[in-house]
PDB file of N, CA and C in Angstrom:
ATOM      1  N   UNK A   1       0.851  -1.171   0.000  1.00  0.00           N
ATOM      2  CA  UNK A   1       0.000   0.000   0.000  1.00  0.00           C
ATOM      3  C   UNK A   1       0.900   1.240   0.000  1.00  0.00           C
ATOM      4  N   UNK A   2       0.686   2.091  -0.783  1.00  0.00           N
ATOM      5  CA  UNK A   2       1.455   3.333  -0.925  1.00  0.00           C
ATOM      6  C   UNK A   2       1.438   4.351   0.436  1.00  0.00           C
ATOM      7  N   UNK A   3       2.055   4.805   0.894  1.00  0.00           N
ATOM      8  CA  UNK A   3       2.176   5.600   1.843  1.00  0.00           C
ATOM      9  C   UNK A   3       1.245   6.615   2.051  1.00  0.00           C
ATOM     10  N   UNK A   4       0.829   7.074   1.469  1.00  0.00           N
ATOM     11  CA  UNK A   4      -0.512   8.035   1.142  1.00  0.00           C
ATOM     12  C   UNK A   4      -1.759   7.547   1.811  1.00  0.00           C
ATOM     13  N   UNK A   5      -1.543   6.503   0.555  1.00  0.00           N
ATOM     14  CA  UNK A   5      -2.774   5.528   1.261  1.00  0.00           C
ATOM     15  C   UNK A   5      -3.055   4.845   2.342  1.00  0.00           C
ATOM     16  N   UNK A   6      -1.930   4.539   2.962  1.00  0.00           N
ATOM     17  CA  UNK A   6      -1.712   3.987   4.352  1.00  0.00           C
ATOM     18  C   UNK A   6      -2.148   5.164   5.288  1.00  0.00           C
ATOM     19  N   UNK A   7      -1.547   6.764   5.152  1.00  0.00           N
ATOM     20  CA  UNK A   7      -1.979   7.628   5.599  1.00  0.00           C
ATOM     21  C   UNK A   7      -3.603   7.992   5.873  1.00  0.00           C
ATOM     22  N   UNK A   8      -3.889   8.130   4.410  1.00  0.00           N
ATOM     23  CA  UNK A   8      -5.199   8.418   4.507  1.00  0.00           C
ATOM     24  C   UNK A   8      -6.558   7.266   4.940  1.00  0.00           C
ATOM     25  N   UNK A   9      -5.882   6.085   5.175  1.00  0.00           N
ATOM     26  CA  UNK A   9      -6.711   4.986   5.946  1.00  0.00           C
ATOM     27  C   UNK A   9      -6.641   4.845   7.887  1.00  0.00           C
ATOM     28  N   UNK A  10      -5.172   5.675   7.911  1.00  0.00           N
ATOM     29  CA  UNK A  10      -5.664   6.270   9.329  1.00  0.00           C
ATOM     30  C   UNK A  10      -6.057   6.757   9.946  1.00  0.00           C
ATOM     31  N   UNK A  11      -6.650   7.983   8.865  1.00  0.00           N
ATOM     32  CA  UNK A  11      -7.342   9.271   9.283  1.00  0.00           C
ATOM     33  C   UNK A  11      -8.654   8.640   9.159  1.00  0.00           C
ATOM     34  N   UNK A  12      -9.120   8.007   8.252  1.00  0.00           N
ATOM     35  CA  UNK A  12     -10.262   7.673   8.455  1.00  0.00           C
ATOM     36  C   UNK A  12     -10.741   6.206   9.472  1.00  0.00           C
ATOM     37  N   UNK A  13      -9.923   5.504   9.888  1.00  0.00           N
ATOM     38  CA  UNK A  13      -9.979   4.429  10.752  1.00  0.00           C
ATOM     39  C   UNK A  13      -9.981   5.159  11.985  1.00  0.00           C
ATOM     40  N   UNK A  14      -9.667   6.291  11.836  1.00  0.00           N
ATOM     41  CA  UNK A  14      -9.801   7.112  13.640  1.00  0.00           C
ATOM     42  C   UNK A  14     -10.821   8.094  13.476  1.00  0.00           C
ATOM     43  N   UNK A  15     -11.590   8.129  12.286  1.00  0.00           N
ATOM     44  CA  UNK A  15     -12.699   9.287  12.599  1.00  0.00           C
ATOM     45  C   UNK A  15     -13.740   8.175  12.466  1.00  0.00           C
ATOM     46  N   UNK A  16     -13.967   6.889  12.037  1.00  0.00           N
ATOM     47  CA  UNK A  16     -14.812   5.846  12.264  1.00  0.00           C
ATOM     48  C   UNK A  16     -14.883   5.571  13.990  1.00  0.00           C
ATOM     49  N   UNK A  17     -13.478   5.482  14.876  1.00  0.00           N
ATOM     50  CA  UNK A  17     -13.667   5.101  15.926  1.00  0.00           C
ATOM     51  C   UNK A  17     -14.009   6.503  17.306  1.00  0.00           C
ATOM     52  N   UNK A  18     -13.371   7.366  16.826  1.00  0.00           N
ATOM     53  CA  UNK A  18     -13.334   8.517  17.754  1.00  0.00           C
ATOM     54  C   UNK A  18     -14.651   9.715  17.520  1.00  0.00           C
ATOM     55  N   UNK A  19     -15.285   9.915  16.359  1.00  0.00           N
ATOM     56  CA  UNK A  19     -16.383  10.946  15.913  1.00  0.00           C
ATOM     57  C   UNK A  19     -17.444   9.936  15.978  1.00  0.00           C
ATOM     58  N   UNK A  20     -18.376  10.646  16.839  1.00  0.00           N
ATOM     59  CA  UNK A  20     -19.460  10.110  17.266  1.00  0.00           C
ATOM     60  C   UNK A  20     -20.939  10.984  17.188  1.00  0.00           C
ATOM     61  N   UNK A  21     -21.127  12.412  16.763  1.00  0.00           N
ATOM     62  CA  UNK A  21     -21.690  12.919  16.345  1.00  0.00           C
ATOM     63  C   UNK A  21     -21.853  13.346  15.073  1.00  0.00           C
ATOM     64  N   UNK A  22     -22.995  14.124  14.307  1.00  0.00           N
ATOM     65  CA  UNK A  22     -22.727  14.720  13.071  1.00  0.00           C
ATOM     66  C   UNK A  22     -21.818  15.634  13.424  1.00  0.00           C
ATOM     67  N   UNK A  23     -21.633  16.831  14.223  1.00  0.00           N
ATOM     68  CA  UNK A  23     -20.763  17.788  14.902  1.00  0.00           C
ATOM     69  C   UNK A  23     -19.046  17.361  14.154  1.00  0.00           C
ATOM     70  N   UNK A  24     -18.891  16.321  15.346  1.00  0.00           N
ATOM     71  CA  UNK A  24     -17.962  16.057  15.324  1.00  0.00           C
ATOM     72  C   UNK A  24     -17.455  15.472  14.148  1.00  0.00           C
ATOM     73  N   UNK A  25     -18.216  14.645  12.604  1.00  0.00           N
ATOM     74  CA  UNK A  25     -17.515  14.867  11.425  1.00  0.00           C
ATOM     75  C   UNK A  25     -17.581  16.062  10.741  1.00  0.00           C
ATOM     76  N   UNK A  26     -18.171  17.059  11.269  1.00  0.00           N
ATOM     77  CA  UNK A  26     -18.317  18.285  10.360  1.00  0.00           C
ATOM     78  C   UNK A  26     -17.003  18.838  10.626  1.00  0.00           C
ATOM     79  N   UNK A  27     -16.808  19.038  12.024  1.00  0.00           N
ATOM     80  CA  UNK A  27     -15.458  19.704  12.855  1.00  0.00           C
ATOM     81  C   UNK A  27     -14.608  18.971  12.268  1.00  0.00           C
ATOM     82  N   UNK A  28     -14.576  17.614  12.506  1.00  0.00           N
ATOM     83  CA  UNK A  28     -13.063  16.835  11.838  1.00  0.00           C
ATOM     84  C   UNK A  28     -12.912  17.429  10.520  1.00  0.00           C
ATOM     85  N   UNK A  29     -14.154  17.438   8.987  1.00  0.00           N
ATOM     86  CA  UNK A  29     -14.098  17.410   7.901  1.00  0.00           C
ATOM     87  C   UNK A  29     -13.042  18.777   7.463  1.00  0.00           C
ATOM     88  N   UNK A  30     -14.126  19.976   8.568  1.00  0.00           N
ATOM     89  CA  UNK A  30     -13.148  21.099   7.878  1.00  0.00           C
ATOM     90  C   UNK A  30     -11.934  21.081   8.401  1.00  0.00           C
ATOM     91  N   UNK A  31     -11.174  20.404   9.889  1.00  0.00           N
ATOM     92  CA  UNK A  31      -9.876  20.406  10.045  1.00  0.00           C
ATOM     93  C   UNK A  31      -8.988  19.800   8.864  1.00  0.00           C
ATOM     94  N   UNK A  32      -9.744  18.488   8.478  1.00  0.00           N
ATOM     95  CA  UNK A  32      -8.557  17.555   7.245  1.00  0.00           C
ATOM     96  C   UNK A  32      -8.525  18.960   6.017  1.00  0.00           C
ATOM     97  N   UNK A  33      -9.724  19.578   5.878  1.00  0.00           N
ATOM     98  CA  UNK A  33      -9.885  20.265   4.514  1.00  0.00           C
ATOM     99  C   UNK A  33      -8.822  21.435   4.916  1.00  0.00           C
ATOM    100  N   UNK A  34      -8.714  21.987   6.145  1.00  0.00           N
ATOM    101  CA  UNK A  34      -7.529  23.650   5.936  1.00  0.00           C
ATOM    102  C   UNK A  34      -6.619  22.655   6.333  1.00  0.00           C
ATOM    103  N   UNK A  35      -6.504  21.817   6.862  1.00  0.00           N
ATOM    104  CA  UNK A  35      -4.744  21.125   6.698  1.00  0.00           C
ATOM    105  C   UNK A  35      -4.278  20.848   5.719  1.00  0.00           C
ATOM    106  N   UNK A  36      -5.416  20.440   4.371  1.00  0.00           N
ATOM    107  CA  UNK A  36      -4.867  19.975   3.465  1.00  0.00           C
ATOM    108  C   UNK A  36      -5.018  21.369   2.094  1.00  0.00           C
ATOM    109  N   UNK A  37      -5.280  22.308   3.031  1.00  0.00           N
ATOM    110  CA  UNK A  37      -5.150  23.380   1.870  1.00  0.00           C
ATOM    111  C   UNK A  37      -5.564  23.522   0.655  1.00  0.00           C
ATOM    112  N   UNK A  38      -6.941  22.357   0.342  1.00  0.00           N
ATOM    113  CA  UNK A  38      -7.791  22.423  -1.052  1.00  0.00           C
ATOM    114  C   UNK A  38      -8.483  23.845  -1.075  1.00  0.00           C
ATOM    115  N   UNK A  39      -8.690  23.411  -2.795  1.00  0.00           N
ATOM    116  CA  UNK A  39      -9.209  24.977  -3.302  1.00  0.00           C
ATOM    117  C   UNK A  39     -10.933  24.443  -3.493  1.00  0.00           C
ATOM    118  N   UNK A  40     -11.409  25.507  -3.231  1.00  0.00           N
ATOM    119  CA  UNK A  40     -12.971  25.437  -3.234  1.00  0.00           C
ATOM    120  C   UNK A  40     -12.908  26.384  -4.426  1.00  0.00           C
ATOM    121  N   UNK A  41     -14.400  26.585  -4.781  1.00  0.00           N
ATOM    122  CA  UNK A  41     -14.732  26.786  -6.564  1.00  0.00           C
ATOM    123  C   UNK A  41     -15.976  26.001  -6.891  1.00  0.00           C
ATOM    124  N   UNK A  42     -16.329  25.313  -6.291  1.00  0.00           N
ATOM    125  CA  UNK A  42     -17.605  24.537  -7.075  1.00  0.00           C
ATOM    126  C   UNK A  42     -18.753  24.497  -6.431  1.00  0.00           C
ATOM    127  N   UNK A  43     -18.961  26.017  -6.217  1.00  0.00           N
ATOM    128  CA  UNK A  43     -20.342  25.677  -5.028  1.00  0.00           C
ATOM    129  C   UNK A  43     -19.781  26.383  -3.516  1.00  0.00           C
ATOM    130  N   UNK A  44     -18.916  26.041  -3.108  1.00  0.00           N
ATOM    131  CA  UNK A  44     -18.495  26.659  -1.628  1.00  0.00           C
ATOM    132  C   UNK A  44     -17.336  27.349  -1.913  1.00  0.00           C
ATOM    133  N   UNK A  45     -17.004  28.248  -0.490  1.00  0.00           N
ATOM    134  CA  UNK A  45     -15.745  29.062  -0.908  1.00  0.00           C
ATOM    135  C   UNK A  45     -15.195  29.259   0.576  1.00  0.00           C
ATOM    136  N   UNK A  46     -15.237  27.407   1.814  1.00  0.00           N
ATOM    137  CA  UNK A  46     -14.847  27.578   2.711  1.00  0.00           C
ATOM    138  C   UNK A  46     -14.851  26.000   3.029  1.00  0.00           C
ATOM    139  N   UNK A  47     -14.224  25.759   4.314  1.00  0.00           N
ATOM    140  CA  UNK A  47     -13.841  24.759   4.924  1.00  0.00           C
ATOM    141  C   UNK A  47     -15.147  23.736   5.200  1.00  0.00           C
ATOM    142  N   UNK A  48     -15.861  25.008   6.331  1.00  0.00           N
ATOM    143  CA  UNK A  48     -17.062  24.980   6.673  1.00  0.00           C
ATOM    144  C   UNK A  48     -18.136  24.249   5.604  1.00  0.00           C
ATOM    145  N   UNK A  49     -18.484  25.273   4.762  1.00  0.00           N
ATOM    146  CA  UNK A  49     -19.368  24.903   3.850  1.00  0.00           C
ATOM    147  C   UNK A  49     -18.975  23.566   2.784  1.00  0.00           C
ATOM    148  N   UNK A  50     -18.027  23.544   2.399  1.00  0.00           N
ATOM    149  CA  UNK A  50     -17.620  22.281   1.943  1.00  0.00           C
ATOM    150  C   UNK A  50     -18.032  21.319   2.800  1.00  0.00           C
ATOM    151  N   UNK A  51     -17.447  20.933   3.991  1.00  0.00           N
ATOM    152  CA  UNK A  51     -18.000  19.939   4.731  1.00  0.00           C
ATOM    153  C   UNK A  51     -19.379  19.823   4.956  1.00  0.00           C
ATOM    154  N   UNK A  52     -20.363  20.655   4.844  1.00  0.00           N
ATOM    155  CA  UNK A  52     -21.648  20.837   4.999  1.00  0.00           C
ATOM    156  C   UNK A  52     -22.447  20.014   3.932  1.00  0.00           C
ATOM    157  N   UNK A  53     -21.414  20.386   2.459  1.00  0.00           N
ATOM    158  CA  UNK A  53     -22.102  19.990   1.164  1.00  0.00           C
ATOM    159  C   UNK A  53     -21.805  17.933   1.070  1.00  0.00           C
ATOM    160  N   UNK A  54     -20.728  18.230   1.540  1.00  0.00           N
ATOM    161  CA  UNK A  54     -20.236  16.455   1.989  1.00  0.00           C
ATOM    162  C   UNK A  54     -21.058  15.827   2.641  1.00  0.00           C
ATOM    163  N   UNK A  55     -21.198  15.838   3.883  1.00  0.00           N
ATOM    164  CA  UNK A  55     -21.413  15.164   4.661  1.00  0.00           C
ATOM    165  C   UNK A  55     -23.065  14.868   5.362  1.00  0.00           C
ATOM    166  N   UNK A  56     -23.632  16.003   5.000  1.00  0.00           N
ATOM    167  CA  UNK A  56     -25.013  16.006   5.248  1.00  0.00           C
ATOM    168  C   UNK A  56     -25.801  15.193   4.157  1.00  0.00           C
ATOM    169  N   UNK A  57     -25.310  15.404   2.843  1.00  0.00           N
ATOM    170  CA  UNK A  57     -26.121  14.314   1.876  1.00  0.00           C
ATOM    171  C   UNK A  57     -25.955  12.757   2.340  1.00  0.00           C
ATOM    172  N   UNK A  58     -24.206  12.632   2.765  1.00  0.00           N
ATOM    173  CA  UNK A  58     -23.646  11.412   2.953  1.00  0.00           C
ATOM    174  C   UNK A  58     -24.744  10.752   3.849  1.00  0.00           C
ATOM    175  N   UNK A  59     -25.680  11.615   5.034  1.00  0.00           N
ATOM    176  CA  UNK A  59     -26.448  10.979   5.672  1.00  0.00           C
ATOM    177  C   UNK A  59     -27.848  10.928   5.603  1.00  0.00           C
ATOM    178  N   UNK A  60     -28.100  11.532   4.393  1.00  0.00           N
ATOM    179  CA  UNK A  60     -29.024  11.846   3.720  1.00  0.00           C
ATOM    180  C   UNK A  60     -30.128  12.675   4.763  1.00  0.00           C
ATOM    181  N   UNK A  61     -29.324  13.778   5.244  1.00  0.00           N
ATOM    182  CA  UNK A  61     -30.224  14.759   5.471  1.00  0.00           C
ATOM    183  C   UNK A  61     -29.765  16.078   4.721  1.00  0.00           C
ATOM    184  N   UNK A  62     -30.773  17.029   4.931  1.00  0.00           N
ATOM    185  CA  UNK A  62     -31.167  18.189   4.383  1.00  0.00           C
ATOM    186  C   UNK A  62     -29.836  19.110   5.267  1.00  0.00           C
ATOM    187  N   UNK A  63     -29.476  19.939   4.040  1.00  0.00           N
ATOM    188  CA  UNK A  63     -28.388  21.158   4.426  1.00  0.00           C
ATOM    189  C   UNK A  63     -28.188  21.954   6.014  1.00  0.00           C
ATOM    190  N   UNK A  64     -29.264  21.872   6.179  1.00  0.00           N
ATOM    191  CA  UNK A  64     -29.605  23.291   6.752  1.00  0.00           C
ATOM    192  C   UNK A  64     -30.502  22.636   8.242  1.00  0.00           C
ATOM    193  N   UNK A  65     -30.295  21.382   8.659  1.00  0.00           N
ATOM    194  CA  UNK A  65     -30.696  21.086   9.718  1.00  0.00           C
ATOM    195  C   UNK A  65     -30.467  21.375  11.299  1.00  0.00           C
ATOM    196  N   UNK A  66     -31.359  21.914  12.309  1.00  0.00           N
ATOM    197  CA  UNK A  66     -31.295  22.840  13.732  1.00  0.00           C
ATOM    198  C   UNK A  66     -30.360  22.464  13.950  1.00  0.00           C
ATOM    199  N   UNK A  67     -29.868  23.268  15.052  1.00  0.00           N
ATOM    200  CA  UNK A  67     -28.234  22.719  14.880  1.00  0.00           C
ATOM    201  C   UNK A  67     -27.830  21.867  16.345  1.00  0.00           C
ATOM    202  N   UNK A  68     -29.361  21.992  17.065  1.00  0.00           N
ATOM    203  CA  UNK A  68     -29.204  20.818  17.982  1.00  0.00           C
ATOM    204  C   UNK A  68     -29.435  19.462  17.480  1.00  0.00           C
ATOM    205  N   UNK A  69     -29.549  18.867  16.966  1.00  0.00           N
ATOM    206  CA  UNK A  69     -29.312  17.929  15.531  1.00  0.00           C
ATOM    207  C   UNK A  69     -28.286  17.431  15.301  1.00  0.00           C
ATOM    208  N   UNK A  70     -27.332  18.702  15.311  1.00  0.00           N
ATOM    209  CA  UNK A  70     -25.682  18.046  14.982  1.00  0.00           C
ATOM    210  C   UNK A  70     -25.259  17.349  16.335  1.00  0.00           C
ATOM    211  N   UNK A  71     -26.053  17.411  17.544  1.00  0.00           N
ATOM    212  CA  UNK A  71     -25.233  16.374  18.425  1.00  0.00           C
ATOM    213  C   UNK A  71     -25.995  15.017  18.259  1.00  0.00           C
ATOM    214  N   UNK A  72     -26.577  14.160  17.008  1.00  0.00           N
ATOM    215  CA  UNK A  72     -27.322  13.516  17.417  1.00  0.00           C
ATOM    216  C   UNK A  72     -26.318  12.398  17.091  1.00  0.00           C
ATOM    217  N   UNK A  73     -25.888  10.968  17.600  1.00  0.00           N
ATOM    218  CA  UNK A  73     -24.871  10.268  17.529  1.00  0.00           C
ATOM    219  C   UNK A  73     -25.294   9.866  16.332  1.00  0.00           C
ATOM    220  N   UNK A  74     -23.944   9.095  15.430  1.00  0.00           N
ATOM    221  CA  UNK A  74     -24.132   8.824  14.543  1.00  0.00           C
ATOM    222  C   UNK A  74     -23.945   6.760  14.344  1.00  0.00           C
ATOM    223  N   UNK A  75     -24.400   6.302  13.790  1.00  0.00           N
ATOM    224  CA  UNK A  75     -24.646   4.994  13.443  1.00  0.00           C
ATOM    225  C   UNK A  75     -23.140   4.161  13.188  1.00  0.00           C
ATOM    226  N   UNK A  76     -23.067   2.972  13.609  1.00  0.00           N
ATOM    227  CA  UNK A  76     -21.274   2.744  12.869  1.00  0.00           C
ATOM    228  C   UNK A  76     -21.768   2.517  10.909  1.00  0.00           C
ATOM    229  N   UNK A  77     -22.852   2.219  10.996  1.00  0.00           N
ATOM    230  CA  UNK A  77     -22.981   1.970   9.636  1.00  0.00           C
ATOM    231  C   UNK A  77     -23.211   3.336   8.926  1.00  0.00           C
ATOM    232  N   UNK A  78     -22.995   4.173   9.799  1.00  0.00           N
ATOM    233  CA  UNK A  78     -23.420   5.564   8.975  1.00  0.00           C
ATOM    234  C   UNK A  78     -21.803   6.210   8.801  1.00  0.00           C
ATOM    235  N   UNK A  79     -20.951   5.619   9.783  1.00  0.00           N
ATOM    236  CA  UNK A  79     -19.743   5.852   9.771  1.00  0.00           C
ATOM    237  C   UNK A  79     -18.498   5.046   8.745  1.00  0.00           C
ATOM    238  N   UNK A  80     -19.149   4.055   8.491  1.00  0.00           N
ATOM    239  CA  UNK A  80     -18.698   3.460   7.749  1.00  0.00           C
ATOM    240  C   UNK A  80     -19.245   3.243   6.212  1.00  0.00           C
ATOM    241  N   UNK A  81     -20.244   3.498   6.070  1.00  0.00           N
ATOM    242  CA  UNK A  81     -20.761   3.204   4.415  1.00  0.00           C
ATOM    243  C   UNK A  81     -20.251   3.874   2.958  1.00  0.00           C
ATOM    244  N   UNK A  82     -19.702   5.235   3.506  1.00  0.00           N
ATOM    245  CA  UNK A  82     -18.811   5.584   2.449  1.00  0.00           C
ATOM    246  C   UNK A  82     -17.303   5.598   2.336  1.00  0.00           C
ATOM    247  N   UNK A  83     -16.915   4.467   3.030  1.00  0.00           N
ATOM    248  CA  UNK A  83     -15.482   4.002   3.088  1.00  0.00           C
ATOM    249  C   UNK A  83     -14.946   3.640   2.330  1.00  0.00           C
TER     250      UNK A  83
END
């Protein structure tokens, strides 16, 4: 396995075991996104909102859900299905 890839299977083998809310993959999403210094352009023009556009379909809810909501725990199969 290429080093990269070995990398990027740890980051996600520890946000499967350690993120346990929607919150907490939104928070993780935009940390990996300004660490990794991608360019937005297609719709968003932030960390934030990128992760918003990700991850809320991923669970097939709506954008813009109360935001007491985001502590609601999340499923391992919800954590795992787009692996």
């Amino acid at each position: 396995m290429p080093l990269g890839d070995s990398v990027d299977k740890i980051f996600v083998d520890e946000a499967v075991n350690e993120l346990h809310t929607i919150q907490d993959m939104l928070r993780w999403a935009v940390s990996r996104f300004s660490a990794a210094n991608i360019w937005y352009g297609h719709g968003t023009d932030n960390p934030w909102d990128e992760a918003v556009q990700l991850v809320m379909p991923s669970l097939y809810l709506p954008l813009d859900i109360p935001e007491d909501m985001r502590t609601a725990r999340l499923t391992s199969s919800e954590k795992t299905s787009h692996r």
